[in-house]
PDB file of N, CA and C in Angstrom:
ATOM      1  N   UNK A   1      -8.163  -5.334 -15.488  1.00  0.00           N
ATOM      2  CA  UNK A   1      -7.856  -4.214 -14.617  1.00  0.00           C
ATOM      3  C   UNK A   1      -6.866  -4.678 -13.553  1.00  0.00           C
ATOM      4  N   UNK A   2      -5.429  -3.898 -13.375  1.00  0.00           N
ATOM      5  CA  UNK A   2      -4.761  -4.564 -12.188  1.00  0.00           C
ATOM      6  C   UNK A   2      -5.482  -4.516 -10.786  1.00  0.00           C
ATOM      7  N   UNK A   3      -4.764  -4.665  -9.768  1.00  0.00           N
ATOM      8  CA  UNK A   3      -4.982  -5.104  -8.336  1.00  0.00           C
ATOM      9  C   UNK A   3      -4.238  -3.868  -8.173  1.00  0.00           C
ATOM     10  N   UNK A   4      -4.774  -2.727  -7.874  1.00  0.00           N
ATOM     11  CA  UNK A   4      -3.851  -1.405  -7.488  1.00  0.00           C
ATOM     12  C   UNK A   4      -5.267  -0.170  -6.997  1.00  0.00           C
ATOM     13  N   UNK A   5      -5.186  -0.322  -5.873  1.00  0.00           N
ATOM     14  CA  UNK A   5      -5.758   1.259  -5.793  1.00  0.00           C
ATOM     15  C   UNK A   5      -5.453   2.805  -6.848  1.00  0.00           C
ATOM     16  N   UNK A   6      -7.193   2.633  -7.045  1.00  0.00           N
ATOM     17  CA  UNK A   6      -7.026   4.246  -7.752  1.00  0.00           C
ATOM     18  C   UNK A   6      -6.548   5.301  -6.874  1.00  0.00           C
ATOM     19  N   UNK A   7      -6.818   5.078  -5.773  1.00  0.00           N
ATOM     20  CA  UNK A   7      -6.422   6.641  -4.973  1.00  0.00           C
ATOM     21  C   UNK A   7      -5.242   6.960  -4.280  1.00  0.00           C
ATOM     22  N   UNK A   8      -5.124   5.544  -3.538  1.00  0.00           N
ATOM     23  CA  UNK A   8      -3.534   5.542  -2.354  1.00  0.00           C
ATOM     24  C   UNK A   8      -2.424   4.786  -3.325  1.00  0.00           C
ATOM     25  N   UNK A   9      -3.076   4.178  -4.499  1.00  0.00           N
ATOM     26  CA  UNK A   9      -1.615   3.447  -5.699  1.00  0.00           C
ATOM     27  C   UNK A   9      -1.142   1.628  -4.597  1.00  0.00           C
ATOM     28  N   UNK A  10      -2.021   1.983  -4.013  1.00  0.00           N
ATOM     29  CA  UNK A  10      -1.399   0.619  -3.279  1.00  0.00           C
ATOM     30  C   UNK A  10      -1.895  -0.536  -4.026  1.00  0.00           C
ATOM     31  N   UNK A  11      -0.322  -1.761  -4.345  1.00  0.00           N
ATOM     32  CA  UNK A  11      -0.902  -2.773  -5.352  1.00  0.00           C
ATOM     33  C   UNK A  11      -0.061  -3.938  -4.168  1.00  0.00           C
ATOM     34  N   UNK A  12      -0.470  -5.370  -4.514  1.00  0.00           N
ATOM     35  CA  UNK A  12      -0.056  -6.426  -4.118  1.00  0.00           C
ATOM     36  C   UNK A  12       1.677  -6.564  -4.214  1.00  0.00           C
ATOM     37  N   UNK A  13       1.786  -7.123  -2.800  1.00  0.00           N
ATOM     38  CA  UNK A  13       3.354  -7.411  -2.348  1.00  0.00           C
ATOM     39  C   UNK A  13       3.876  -8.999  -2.324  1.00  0.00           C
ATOM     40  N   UNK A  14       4.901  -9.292  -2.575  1.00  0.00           N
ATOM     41  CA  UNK A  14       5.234 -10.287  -2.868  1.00  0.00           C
ATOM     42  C   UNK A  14       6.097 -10.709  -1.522  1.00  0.00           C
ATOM     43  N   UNK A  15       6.054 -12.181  -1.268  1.00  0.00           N
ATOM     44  CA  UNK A  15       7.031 -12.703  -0.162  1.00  0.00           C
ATOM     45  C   UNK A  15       7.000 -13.891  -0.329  1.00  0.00           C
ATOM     46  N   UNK A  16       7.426 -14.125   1.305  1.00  0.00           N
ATOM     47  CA  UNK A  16       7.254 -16.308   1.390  1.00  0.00           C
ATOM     48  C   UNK A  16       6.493 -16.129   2.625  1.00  0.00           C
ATOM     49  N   UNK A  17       5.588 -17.901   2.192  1.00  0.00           N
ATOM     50  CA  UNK A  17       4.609 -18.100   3.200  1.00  0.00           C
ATOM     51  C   UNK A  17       6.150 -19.154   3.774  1.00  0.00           C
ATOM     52  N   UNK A  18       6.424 -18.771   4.993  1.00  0.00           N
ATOM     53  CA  UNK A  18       7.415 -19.582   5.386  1.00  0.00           C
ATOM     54  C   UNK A  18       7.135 -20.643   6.622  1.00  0.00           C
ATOM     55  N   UNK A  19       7.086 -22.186   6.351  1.00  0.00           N
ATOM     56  CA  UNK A  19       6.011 -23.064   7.204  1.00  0.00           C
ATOM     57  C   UNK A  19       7.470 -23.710   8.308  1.00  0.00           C
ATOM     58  N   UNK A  20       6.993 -24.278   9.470  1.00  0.00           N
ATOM     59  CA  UNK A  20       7.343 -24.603  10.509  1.00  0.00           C
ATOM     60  C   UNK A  20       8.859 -25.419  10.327  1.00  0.00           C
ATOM     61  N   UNK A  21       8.410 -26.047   9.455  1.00  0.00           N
ATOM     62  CA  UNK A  21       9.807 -26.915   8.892  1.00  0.00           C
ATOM     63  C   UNK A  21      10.737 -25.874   7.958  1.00  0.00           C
ATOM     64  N   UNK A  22      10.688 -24.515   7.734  1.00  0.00           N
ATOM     65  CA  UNK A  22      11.122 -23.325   7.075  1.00  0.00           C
ATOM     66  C   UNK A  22      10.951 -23.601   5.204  1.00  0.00           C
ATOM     67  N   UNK A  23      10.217 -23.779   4.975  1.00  0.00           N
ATOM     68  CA  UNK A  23      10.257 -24.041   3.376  1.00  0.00           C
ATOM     69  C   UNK A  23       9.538 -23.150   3.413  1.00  0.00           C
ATOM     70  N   UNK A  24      10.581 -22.135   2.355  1.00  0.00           N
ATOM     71  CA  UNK A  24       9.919 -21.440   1.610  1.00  0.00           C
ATOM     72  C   UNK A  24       8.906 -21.272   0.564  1.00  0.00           C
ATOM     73  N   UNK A  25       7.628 -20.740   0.301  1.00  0.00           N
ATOM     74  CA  UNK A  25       6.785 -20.885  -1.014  1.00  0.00           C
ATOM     75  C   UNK A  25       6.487 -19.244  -1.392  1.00  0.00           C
ATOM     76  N   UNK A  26       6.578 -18.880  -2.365  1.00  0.00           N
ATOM     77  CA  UNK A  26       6.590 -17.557  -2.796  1.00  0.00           C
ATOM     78  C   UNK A  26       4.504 -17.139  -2.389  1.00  0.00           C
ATOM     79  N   UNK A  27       4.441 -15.943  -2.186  1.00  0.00           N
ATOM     80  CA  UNK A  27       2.751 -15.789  -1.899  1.00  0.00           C
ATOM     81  C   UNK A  27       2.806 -14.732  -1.925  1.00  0.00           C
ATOM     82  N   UNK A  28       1.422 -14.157  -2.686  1.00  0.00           N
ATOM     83  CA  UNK A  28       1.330 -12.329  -2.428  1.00  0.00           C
ATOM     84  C   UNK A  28       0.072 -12.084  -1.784  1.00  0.00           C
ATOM     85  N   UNK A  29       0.574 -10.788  -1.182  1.00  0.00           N
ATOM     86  CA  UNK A  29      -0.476 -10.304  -0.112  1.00  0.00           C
ATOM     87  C   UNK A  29      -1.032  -9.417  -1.348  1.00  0.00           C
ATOM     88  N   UNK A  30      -2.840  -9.322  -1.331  1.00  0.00           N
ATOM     89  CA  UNK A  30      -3.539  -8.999  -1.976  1.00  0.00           C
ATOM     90  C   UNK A  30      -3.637  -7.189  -1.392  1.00  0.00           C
ATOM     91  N   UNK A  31      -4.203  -6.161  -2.019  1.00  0.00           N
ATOM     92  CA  UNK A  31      -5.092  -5.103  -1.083  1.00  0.00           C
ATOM     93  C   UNK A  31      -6.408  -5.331  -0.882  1.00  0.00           C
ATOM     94  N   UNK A  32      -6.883  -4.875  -0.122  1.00  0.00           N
ATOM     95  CA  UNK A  32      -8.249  -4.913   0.131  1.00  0.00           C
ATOM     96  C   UNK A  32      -9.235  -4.386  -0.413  1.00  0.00           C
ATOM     97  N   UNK A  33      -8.845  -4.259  -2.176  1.00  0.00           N
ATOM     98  CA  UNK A  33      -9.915  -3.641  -3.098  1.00  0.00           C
ATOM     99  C   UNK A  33     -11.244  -3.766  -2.740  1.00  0.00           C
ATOM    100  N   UNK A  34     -12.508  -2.535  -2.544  1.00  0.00           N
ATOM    101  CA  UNK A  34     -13.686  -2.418  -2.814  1.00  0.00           C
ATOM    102  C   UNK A  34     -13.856  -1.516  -4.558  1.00  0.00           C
ATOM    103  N   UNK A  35     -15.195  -2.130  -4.713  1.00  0.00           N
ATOM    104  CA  UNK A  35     -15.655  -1.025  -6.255  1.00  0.00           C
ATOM    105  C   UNK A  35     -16.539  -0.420  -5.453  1.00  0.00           C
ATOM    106  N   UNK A  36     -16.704   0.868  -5.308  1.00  0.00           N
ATOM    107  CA  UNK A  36     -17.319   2.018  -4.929  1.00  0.00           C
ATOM    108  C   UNK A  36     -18.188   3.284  -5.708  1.00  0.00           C
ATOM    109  N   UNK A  37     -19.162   3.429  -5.704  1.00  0.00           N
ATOM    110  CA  UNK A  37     -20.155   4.532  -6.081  1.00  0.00           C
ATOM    111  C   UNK A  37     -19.433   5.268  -5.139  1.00  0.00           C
ATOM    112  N   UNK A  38     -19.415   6.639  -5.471  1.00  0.00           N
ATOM    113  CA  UNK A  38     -18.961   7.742  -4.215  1.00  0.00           C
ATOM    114  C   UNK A  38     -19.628   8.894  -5.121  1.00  0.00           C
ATOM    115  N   UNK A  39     -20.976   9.504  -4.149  1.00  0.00           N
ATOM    116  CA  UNK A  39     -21.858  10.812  -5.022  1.00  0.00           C
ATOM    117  C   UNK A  39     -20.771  12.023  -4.362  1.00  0.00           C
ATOM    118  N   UNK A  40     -20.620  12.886  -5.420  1.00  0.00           N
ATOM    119  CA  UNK A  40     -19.901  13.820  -5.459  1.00  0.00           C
ATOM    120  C   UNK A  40     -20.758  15.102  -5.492  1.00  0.00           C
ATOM    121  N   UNK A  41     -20.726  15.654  -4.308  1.00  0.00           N
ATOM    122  CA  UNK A  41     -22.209  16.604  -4.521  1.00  0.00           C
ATOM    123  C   UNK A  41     -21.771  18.321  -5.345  1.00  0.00           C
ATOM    124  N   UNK A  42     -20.157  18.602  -5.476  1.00  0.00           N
ATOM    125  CA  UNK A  42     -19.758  19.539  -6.462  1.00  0.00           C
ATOM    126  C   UNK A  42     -20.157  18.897  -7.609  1.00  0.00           C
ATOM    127  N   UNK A  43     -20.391  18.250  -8.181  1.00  0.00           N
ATOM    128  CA  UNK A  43     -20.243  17.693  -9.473  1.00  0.00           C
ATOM    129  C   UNK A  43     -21.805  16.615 -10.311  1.00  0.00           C
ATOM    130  N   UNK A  44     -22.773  16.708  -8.737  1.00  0.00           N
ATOM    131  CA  UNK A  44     -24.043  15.907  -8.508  1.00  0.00           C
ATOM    132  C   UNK A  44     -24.412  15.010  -9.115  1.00  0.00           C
ATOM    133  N   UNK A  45     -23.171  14.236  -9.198  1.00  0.00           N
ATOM    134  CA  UNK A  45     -23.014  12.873  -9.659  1.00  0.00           C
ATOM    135  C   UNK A  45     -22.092  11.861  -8.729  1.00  0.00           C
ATOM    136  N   UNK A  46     -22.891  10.401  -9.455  1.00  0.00           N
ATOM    137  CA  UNK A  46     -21.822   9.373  -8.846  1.00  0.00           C
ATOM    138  C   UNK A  46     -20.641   9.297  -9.682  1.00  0.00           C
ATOM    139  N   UNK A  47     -19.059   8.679  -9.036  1.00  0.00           N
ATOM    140  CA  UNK A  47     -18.539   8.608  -9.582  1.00  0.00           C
ATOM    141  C   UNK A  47     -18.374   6.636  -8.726  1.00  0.00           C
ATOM    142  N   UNK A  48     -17.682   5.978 -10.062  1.00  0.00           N
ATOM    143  CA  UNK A  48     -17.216   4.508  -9.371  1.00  0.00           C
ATOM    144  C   UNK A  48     -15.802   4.743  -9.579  1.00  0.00           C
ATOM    145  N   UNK A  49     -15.011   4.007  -8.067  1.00  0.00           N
ATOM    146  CA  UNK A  49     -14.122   3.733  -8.326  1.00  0.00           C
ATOM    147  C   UNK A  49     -13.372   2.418  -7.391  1.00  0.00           C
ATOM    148  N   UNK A  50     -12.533   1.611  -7.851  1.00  0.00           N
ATOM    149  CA  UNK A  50     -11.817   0.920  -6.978  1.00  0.00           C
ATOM    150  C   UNK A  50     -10.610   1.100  -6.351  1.00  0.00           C
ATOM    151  N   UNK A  51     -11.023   1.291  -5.064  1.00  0.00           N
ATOM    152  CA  UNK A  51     -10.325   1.587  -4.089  1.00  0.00           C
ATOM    153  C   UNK A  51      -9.839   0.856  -3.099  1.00  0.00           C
ATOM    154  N   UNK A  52      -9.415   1.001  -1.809  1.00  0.00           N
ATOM    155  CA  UNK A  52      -8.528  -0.050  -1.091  1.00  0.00           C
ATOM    156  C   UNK A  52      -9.733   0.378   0.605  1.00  0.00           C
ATOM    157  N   UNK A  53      -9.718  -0.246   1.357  1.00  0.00           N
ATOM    158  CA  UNK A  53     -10.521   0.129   2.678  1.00  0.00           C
ATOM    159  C   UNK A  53     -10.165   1.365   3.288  1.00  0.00           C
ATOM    160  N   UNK A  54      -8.888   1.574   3.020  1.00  0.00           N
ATOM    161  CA  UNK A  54      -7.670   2.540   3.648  1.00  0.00           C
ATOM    162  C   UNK A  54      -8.076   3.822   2.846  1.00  0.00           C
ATOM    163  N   UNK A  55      -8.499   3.715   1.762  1.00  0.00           N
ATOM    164  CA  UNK A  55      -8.698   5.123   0.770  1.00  0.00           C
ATOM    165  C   UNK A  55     -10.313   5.394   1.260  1.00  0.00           C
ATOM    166  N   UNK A  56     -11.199   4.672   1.239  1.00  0.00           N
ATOM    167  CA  UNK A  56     -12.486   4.522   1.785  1.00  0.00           C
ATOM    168  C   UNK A  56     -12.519   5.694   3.075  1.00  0.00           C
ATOM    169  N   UNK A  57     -11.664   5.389   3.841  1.00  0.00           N
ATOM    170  CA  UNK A  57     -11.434   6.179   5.325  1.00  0.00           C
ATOM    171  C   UNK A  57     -10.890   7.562   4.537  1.00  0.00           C
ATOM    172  N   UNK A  58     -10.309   7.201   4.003  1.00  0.00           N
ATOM    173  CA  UNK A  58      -9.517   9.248   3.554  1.00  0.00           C
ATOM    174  C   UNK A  58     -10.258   9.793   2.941  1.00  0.00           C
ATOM    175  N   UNK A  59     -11.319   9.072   2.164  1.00  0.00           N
ATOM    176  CA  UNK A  59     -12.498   9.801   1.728  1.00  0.00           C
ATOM    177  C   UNK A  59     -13.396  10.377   2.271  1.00  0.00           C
ATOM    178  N   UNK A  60     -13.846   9.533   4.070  1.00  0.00           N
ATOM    179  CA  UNK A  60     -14.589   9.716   4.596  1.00  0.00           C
ATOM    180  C   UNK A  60     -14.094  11.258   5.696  1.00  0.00           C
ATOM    181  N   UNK A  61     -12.510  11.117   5.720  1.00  0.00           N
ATOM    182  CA  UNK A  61     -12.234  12.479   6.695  1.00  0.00           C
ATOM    183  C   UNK A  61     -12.198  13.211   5.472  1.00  0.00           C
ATOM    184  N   UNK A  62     -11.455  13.535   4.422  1.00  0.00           N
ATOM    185  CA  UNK A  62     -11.374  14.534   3.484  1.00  0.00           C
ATOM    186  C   UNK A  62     -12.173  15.124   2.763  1.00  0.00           C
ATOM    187  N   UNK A  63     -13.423  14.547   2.490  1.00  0.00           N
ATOM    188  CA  UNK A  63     -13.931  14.184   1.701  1.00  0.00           C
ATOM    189  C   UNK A  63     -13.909  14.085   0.383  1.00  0.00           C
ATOM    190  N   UNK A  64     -14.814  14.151  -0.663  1.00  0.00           N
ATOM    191  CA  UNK A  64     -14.696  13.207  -2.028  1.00  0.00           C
ATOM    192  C   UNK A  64     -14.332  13.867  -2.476  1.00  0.00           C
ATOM    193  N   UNK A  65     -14.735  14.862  -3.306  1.00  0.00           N
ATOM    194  CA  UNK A  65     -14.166  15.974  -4.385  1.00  0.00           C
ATOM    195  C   UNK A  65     -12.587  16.252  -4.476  1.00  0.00           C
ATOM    196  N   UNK A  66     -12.325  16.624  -3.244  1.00  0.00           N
ATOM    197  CA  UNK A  66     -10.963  16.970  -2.158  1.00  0.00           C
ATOM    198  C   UNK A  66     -10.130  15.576  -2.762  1.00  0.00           C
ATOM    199  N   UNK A  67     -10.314  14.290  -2.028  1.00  0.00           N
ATOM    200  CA  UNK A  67      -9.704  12.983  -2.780  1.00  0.00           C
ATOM    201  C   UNK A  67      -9.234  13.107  -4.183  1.00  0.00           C
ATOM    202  N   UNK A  68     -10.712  12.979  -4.404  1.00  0.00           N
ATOM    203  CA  UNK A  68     -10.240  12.698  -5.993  1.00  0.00           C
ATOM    204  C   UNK A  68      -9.748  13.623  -6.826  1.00  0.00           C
ATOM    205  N   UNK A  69      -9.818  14.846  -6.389  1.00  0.00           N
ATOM    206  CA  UNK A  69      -9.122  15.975  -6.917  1.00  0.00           C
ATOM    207  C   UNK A  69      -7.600  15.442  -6.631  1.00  0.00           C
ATOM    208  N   UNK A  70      -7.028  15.432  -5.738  1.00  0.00           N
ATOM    209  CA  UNK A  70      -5.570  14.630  -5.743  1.00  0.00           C
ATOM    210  C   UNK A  70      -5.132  14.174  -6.478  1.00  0.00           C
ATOM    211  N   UNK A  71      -6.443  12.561  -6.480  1.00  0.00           N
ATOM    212  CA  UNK A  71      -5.620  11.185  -7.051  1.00  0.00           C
ATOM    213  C   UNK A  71      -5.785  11.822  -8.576  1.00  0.00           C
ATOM    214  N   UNK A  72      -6.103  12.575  -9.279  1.00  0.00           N
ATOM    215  CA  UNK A  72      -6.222  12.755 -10.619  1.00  0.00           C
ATOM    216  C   UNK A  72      -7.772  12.423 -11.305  1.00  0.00           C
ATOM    217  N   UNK A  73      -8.566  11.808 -10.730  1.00  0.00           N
ATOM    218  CA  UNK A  73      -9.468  11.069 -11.075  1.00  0.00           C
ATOM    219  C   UNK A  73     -10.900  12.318 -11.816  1.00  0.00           C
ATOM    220  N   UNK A  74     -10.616  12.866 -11.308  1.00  0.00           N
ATOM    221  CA  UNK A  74     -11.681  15.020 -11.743  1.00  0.00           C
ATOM    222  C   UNK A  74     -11.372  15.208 -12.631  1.00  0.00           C
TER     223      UNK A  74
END
């Protein structure tokens, strides 16, 4: 399974860890994937999905149904 949020699409970025003496080394910044149960009470079931901390919060103002109706995931 990649490193990509199901909901916001956010996946790992690439750069340089660049150290004091300036040498470059290539490094990627990860997202902050969680795997998540989220009960969907239109639908009165759990659904799992992996998500990012950042989608976690848009779930929590929007709520679930609403979300995942978006991301495609319904």
């Amino acid at each position: 399974m990649a490193r990509k949020c199901q909901i916001t699409g956010k996946a790992p970025l690439v750069g340089n860890h660049v150290s004091h003496a300036h040498n470059r080394v290539k490094r990627r910044q990860l997202p902050n994937l969680q795997k998540k149960r989220i009960y969907v009470p239109e639908l009165k079931r759990f659904i799992t999905v992996r998500v990012s901390a950042r989608a976690i919060k848009t779930i929590n103002k929007n709520g679930a149904f609403v979300t995942l109706q978006k991301a495609g995931l319904l």
